[in-house]
Protein backbone atom coordinates (compact mmCIF):
# COMPACT_ATOMS: atom_id res chain seq x y z
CA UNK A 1 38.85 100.30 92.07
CA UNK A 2 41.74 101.56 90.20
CA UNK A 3 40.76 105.08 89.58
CA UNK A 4 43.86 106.94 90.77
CA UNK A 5 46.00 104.86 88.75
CA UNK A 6 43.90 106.33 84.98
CA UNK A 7 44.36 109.73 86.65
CA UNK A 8 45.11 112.27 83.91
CA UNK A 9 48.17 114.59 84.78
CA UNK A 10 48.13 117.55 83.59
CA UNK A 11 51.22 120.46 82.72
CA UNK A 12 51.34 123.79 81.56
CA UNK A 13 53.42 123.77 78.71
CA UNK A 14 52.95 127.54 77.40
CA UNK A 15 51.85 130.21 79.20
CA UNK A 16 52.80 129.76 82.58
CA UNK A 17 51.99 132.97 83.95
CA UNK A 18 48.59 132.95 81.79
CA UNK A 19 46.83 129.55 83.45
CA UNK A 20 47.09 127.85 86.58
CA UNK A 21 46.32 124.13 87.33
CA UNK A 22 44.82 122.80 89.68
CA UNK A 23 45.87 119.10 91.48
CA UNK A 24 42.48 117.73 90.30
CA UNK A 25 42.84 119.16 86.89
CA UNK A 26 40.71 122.93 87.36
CA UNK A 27 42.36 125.09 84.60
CA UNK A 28 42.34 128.69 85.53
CA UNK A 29 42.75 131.65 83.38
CA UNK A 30 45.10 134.60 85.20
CA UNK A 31 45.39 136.77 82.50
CA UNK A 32 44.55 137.27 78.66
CA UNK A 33 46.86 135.64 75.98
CA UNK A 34 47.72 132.23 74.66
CA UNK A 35 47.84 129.33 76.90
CA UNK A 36 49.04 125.23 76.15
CA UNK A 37 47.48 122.91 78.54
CA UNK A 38 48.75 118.75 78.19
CA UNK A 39 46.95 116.31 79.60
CA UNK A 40 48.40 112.95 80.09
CA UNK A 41 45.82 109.90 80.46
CA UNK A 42 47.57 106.80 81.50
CA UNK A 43 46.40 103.72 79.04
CA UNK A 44 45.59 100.52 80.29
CA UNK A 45 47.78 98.57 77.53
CA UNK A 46 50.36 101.29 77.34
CA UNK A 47 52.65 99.58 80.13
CA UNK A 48 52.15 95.77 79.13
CA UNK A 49 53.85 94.02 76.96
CA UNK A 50 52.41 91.22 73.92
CA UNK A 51 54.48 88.59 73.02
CA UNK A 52 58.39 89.82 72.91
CA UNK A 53 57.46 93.44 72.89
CA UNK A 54 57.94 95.37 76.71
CA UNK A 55 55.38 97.90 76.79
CA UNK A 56 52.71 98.53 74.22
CA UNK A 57 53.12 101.92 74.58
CA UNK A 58 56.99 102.49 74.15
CA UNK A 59 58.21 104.74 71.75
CA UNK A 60 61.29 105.33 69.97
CA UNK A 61 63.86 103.05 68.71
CA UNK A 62 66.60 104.46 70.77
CA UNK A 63 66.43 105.90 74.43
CA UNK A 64 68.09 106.77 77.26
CA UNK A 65 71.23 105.55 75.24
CA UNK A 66 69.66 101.79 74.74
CA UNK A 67 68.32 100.15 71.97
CA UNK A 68 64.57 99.19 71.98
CA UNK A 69 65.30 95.83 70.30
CA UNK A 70 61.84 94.89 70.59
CA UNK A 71 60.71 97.95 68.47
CA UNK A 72 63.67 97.59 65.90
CA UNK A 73 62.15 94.00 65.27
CA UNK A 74 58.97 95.45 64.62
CA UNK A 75 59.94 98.02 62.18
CA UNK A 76 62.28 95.72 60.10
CA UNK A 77 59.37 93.08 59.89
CA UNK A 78 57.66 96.14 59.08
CA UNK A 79 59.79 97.25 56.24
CA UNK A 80 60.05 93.55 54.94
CA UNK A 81 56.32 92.79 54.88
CA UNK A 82 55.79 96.01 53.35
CA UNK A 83 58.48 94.88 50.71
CA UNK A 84 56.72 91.37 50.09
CA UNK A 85 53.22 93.40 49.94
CA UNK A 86 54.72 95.69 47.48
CA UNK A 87 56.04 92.70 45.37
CA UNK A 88 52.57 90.66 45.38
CA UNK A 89 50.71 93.64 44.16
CA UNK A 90 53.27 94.53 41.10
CA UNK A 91 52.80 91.02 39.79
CA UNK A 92 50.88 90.16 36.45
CA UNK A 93 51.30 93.88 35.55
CA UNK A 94 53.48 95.09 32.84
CA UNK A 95 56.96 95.90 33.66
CA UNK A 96 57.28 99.42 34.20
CA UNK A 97 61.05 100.25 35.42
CA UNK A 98 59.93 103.83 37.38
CA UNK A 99 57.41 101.70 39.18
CA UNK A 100 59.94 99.05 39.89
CA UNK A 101 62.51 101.36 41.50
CA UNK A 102 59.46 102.94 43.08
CA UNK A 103 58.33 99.98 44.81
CA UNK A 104 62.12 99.01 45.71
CA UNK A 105 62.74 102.91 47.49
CA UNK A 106 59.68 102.93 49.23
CA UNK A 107 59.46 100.44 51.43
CA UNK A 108 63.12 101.26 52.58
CA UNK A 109 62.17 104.99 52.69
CA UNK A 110 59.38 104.66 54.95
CA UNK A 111 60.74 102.09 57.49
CA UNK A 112 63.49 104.49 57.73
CA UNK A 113 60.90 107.23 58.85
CA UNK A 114 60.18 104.78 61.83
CA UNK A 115 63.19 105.28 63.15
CA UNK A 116 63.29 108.79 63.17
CA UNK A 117 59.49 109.82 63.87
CA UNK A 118 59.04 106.63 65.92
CA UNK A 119 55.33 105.10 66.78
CA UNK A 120 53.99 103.37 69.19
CA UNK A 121 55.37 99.92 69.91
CA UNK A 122 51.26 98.94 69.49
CA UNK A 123 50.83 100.61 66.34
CA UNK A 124 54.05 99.06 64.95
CA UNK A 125 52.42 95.67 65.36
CA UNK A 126 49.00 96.32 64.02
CA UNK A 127 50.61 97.96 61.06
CA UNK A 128 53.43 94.37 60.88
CA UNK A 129 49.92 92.59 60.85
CA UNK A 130 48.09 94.40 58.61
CA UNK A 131 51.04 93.99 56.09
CA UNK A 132 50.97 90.38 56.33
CA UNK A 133 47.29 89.85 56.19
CA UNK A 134 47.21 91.95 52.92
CA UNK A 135 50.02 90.38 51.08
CA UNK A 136 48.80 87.11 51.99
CA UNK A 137 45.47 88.35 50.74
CA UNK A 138 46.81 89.74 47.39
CA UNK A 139 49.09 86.32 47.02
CA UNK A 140 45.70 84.30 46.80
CA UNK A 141 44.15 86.72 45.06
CA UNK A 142 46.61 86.58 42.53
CA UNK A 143 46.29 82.20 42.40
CA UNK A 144 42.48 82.55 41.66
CA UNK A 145 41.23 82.46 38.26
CA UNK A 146 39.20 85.09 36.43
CA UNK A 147 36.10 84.41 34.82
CA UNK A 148 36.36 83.14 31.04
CA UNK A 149 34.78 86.45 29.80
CA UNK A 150 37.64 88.45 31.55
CA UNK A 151 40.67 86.02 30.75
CA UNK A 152 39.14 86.28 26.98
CA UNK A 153 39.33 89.92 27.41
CA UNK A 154 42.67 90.09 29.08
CA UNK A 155 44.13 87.55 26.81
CA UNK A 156 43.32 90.13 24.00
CA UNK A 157 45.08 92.95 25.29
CA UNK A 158 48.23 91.19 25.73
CA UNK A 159 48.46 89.61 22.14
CA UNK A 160 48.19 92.83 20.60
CA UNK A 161 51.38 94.68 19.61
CA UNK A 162 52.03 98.41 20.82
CA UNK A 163 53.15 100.50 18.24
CA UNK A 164 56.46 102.52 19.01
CA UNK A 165 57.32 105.21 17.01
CA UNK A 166 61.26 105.40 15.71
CA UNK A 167 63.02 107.98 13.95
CA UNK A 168 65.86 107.74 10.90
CA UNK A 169 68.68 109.74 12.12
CA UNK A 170 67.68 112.89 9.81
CA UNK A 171 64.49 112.88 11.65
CA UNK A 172 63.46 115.33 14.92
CA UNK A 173 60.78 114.37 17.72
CA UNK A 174 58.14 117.18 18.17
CA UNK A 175 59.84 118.03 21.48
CA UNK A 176 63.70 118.39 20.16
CA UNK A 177 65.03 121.77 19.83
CA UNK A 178 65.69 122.73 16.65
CA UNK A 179 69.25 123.00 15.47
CA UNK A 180 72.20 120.91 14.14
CA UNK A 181 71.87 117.35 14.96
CA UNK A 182 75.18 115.14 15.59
């Protein structure tokens, strides 16, 4: 009943003189060469909103000289619940300080992306959800006990002692360059 309101639209956006297009979408060639057709399909969800978000289908955290607060709400929960899920995973591991700064950059790095290559408001909020379902998932993961055979087996690694290897001050690693040392 609503047919004309899913209506693609469609735009020639290179080769202008090489296609023509008709008003109900008949592409025809002119001449020989290259040739961009776009076709816009109106979405169903694209123009409703979900809970405090407008449209579904808004992009961009800054247009038409306004912020999108909506969408800047979504990409800061982003970058926090990718910060918590980052967290929950890291834990029970042995601290490694690369993989520590790692997990500290990236979740800044990436929300910052948001803002510049900006997503759907919809895919913002599956992505906010998926985030919290899998550090909620790795947080009770985490609580549940391992079988006796692999806490007797993890239990082992930890008590034994890594060897590190020191030199006297006389002494060169493999890798130094040979030469006077101070």
């Amino acid at each position: 009943e609503n047919g004309d309101a899913y209506a693609p639209s469609w735009s020639v956006t290179k080769g202008e003189g090489i296609v023509s297009v008709d008003a109900n979408g008949t592409i025809n060639a002119l001449a020989p060469g290259d040739a961009v057709v776009e076709a816009k399909i109106p979405g169903l969800a694209a123009r409703s909103g979900f809970l405090f978000i407008k449209a579904l289908g808004q992009v961009g955290f800054y247009t038409d000289g306004a912020i999108n607060w909506d969408i800047a709400i979504l990409v800061a929960a982003f970058g926090a619940s990718l910060f918590v899920s980052q967290i929950l995973s890291g834990m029970g591991m042995p601290a490694n300080p690369q993989q520590s700064t790692a997990n500290k950059i990236t979740p800044v790095m990436i929300t910052g992306m948001f803002l510049f290559f900006p997503l759907p408001a919809g895919v913002l909020l599956y992505m906010v959800v998926a985030n919290i379902f899998q550090a909620g998932q790795t947080y009770l993961l985490g609580k549940e006990a391992l079988p006796d055979n692999l806490q007797a087996i993890l239990d082992q690694q930890a008590s034994q002692q890594t060897v590190t290897a020191t030199a006297s001050s006389g002494e060169r690693l493999p890798f130094e360059p040979k030469g006077s040392k101070k």
